[in-house]
Protein backbone atom coordinates (compact mmCIF):
# COMPACT_ATOMS: atom_id res chain seq x y z
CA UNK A 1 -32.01 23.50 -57.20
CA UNK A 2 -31.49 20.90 -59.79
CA UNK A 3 -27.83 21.52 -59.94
CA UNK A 4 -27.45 21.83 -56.78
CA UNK A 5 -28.89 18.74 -55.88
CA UNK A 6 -26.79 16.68 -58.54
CA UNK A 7 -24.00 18.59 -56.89
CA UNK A 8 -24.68 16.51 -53.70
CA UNK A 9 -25.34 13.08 -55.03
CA UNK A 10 -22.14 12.76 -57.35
CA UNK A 11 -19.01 11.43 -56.43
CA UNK A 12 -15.06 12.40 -56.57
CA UNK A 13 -13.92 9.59 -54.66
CA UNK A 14 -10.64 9.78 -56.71
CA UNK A 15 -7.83 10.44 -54.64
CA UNK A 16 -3.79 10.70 -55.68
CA UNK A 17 -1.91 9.02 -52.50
CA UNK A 18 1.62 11.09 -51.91
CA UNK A 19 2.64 10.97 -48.47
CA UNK A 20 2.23 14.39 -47.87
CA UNK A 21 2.12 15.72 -44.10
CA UNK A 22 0.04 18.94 -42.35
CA UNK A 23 3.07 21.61 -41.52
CA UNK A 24 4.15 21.62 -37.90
CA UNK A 25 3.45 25.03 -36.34
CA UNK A 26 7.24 27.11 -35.93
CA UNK A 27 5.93 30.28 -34.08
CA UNK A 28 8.18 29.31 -31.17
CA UNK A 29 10.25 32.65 -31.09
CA UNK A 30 8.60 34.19 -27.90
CA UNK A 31 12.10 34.48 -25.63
CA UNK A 32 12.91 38.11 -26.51
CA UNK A 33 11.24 41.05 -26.63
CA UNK A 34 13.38 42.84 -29.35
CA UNK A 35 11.51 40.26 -31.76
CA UNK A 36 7.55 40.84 -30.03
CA UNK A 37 6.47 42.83 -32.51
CA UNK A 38 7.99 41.28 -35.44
CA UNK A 39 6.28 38.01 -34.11
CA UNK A 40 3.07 40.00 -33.45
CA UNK A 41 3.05 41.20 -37.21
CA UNK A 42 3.79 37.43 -39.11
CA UNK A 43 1.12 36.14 -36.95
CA UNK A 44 -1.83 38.68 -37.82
CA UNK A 45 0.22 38.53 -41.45
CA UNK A 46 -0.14 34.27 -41.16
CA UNK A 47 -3.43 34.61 -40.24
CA UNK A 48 -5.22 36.95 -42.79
CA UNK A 49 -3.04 34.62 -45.00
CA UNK A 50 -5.10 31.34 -44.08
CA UNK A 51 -8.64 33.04 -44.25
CA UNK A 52 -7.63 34.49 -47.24
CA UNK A 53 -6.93 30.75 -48.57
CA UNK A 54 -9.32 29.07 -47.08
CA UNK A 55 -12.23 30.97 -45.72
CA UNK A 56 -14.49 28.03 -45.29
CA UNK A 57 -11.88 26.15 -42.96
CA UNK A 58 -14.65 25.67 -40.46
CA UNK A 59 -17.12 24.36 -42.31
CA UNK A 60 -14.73 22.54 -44.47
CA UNK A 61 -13.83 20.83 -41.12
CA UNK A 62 -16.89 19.56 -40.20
CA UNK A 63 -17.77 18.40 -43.69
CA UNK A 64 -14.39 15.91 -44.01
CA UNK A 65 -15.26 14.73 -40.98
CA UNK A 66 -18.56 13.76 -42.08
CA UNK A 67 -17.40 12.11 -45.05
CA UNK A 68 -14.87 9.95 -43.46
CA UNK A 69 -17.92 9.21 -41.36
CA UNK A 70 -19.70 8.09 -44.28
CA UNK A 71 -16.94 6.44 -46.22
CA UNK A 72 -15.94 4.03 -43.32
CA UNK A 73 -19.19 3.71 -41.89
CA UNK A 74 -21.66 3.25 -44.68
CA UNK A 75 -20.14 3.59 -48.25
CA UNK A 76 -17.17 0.95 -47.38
CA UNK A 77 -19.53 -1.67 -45.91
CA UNK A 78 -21.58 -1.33 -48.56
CA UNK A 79 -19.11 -1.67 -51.60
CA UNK A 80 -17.80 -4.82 -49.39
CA UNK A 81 -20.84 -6.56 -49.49
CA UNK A 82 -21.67 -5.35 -53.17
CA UNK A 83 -17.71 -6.99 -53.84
CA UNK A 84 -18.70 -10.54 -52.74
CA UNK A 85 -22.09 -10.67 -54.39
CA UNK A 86 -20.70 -9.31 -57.80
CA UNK A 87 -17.86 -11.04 -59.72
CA UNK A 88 -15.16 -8.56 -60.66
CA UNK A 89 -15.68 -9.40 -64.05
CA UNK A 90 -19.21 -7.72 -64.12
CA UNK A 91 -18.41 -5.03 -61.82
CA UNK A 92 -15.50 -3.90 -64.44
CA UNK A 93 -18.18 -3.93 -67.05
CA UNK A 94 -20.38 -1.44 -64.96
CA UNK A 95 -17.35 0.70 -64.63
CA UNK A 96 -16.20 0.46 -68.64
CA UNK A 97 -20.02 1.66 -69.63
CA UNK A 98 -19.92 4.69 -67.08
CA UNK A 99 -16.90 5.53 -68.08
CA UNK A 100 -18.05 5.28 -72.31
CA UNK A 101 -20.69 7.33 -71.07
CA UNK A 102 -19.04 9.98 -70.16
CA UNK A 103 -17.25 10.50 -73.77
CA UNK A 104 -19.03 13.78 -74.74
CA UNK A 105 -17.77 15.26 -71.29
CA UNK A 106 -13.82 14.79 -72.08
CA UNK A 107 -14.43 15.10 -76.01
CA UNK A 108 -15.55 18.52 -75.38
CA UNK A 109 -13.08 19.61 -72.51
CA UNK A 110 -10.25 18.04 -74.91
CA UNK A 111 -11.83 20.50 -77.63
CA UNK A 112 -11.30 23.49 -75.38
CA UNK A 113 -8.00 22.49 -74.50
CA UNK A 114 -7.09 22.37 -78.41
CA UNK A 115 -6.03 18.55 -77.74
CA UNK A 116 -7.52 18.05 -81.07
CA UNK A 117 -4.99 14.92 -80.78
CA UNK A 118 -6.53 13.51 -77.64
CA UNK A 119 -10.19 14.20 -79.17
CA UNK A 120 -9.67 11.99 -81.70
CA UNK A 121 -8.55 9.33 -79.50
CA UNK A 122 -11.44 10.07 -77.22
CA UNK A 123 -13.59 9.49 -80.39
CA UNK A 124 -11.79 6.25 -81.25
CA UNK A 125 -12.02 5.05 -78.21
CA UNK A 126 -16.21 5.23 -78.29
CA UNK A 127 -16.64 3.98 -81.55
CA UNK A 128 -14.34 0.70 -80.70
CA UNK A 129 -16.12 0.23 -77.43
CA UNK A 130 -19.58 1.30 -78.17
CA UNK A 131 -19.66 -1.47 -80.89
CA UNK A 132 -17.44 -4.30 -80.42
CA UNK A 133 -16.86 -3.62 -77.26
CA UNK A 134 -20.68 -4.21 -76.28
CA UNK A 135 -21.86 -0.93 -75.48
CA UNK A 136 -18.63 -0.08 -73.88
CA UNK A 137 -19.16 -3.23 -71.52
CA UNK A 138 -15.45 -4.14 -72.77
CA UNK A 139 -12.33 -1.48 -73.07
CA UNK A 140 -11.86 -3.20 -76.35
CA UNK A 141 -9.56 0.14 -77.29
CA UNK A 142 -7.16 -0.13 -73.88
CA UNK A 143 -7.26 -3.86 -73.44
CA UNK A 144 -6.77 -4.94 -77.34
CA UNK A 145 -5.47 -1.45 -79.25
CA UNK A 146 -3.90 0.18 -76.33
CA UNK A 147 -5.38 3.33 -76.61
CA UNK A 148 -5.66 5.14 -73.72
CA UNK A 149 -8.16 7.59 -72.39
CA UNK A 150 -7.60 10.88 -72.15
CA UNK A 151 -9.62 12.31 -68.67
CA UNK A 152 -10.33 15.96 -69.19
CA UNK A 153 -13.33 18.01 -67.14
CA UNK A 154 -14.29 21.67 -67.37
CA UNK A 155 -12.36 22.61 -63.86
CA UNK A 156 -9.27 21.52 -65.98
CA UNK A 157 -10.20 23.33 -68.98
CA UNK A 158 -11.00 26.65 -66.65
CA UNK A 159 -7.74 26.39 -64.98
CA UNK A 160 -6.08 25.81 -68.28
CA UNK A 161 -6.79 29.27 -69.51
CA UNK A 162 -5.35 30.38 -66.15
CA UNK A 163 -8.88 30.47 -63.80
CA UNK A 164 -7.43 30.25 -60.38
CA UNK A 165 -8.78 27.81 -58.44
CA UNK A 166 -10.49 30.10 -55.61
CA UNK A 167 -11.85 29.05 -52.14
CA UNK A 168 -10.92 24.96 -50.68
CA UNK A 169 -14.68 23.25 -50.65
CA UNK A 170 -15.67 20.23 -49.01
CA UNK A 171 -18.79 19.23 -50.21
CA UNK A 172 -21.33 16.30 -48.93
CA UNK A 173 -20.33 12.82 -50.34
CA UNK A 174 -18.53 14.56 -52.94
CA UNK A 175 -15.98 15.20 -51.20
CA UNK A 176 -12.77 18.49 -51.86
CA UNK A 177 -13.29 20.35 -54.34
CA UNK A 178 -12.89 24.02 -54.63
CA UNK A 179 -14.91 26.88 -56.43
CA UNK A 180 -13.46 26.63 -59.98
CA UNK A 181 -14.27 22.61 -59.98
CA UNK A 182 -17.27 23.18 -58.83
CA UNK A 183 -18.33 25.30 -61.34
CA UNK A 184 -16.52 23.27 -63.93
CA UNK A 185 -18.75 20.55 -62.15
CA UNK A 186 -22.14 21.83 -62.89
CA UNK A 187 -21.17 22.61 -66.16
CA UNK A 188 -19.98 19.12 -67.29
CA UNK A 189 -23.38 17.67 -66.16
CA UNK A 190 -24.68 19.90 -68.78
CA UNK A 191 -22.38 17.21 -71.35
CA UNK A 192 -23.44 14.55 -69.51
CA UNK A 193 -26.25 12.20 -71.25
CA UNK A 194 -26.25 10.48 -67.61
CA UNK A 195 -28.12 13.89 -66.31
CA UNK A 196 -31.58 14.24 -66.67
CA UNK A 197 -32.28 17.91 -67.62
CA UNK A 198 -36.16 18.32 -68.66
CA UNK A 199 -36.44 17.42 -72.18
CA UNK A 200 -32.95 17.21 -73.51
CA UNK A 201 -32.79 15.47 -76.41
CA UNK A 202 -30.02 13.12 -75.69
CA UNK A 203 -30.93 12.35 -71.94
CA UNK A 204 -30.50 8.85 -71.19
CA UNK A 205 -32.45 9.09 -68.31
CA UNK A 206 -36.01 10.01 -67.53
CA UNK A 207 -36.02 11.78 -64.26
CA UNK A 208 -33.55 13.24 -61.61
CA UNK A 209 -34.59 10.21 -59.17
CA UNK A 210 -32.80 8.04 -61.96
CA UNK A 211 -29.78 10.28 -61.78
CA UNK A 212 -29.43 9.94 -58.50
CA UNK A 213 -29.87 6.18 -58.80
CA UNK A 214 -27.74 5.57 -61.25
CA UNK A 215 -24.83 7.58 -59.58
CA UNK A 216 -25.95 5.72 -56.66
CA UNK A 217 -24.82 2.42 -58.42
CA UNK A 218 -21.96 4.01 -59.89
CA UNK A 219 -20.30 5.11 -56.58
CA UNK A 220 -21.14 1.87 -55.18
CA UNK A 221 -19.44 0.21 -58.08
CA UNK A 222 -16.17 2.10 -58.28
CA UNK A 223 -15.73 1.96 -54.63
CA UNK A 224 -15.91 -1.89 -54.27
CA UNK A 225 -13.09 -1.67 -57.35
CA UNK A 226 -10.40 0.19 -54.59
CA UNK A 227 -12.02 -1.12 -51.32
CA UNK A 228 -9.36 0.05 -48.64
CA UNK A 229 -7.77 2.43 -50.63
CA UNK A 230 -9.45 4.94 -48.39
CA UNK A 231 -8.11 3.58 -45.60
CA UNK A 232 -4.47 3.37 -46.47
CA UNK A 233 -4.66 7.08 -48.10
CA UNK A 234 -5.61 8.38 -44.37
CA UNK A 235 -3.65 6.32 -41.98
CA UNK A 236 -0.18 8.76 -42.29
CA UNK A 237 -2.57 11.49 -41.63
CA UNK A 238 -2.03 13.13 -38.73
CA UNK A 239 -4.43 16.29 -39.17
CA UNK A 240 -7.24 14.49 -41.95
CA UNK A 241 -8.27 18.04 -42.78
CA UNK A 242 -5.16 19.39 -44.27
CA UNK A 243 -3.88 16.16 -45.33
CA UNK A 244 -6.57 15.79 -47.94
CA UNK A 245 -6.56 19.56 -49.30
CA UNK A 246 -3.26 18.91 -49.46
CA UNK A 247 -3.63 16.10 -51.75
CA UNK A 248 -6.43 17.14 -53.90
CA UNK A 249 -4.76 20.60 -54.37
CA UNK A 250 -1.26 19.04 -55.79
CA UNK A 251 -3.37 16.41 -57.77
CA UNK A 252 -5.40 18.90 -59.62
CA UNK A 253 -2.83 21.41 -60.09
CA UNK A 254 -0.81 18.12 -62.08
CA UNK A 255 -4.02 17.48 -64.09
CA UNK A 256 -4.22 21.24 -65.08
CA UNK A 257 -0.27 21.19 -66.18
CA UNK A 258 -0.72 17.73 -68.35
């Protein structure tokens, strides 16, 4: 239940933003009956196509629409009035230590990739940040050394040995996903020092209520960094559903292939 409930309070409220539009239905051949049965064949053929894809369409449906319910209604207000209380200043410190924190996460993934390359930048990076950079507080490597980071999770590294990415998923506050990244999901919060997991040695927290807290804060933070990004992402949509499969299918699939 643990994992399950850590599933529901994270966040992947990372979007890519092509334009990409929902497909316009073309079965619109229906004037001859020398072509009935051809039609009658694509469309059962169309059909077990789509469940086969995405099986979960309904519920899928009903979970985006939730979300956008929650991001405009209660996650955007909130990062708003988070934005004017905090300078930007601090709130880009909050995001620098999260994402310092979550070193061991794309050390390892960059392991299993054999980026040994990209590991040792990953390693680099801490040790610059985690000292003079004030506990990571600062991106001392990026902003002074220009050393990028190097984002890698375990949904990449399973679909980098060819995993397929299985059934669409919308989950709760997370947001798409699909079964492969959220497997590779779980398993990265095994990494994760930020997860409290009994009596793991280098937990950082001391119970799943300050998981949940400090996800809580981190959500809160990123968002008020890319207030109304949301917004602008959605308003070409014309079908929100499809539009953002769309998007987080062809964004993954270009993580996978870097």
């Amino acid at each position: 239940m643990r994992y399950l409930f850590l599933i529901f309070s994270l966040s992947i409220f990372l979007f890519a933003s092509p334009s990409n539009k929902p497909i316009a239905n073309t079965s619109t051949y229906n004037n001859s009956a020398d072509f009935s049965s051809f039609n009658d064949e694509f469309k059962a053929s169309d059909k077990a196509n789509k469940k086969e894809i995405d099986p979960f369409s309904g519920y899928n449906r009903a979970m985006t629409s939730f979300n956008d319910f929650f991001y405009t209604n209660l996650l955007d207000p909130t990062a708003k009035v988070y934005k004017a209380v905090l300078p930007k200043l601090v709130r880009n410190g909050i995001n620098n230590v999260f994402d310092n924190l979550s070193y061991p996460v794309r050390l390892l993934n960059n392991l299993l990739q054999f980026k040994f390359k990209y590991s040792l930048i990953e390693t680099k990076r801490f040790l610059i940040n985690s000292t003079i950079g004030l506990a990571g507080l600062i991106d001392i490597a990026n902003d002074q050394y220009n050393i990028k980071q190097h984002q890698e999770d375990f949904g990449q590294t399973l679909g980098f040995y060819g995993i397929g990415s299985g059934p669409y998923i919308v989950w709760p506050i997370l947001g798409p996903s699909n079964l492969r990244d959220s497997v590779g999901l779980v398993t990265d919060s095994l990494v994760d020092p930020m997860t409290y997991m009994g009596n793991r040695g280098y937990n950082l927290l001391d119970s799943d209520f300050e998981t949940v807290a400090s996800k809580t804060l981190q959500i809160i933070n990123y968002s008020s960094l890319h207030v109304g990004e949301y917004e602008k992402l959605k308003k070409d949509a014309i079908d929100l559903y499809p539009f953002l499969k769309n998007i987080y299918e062809q964004r993954r699939k270009k993580q996978i292939s870097e």
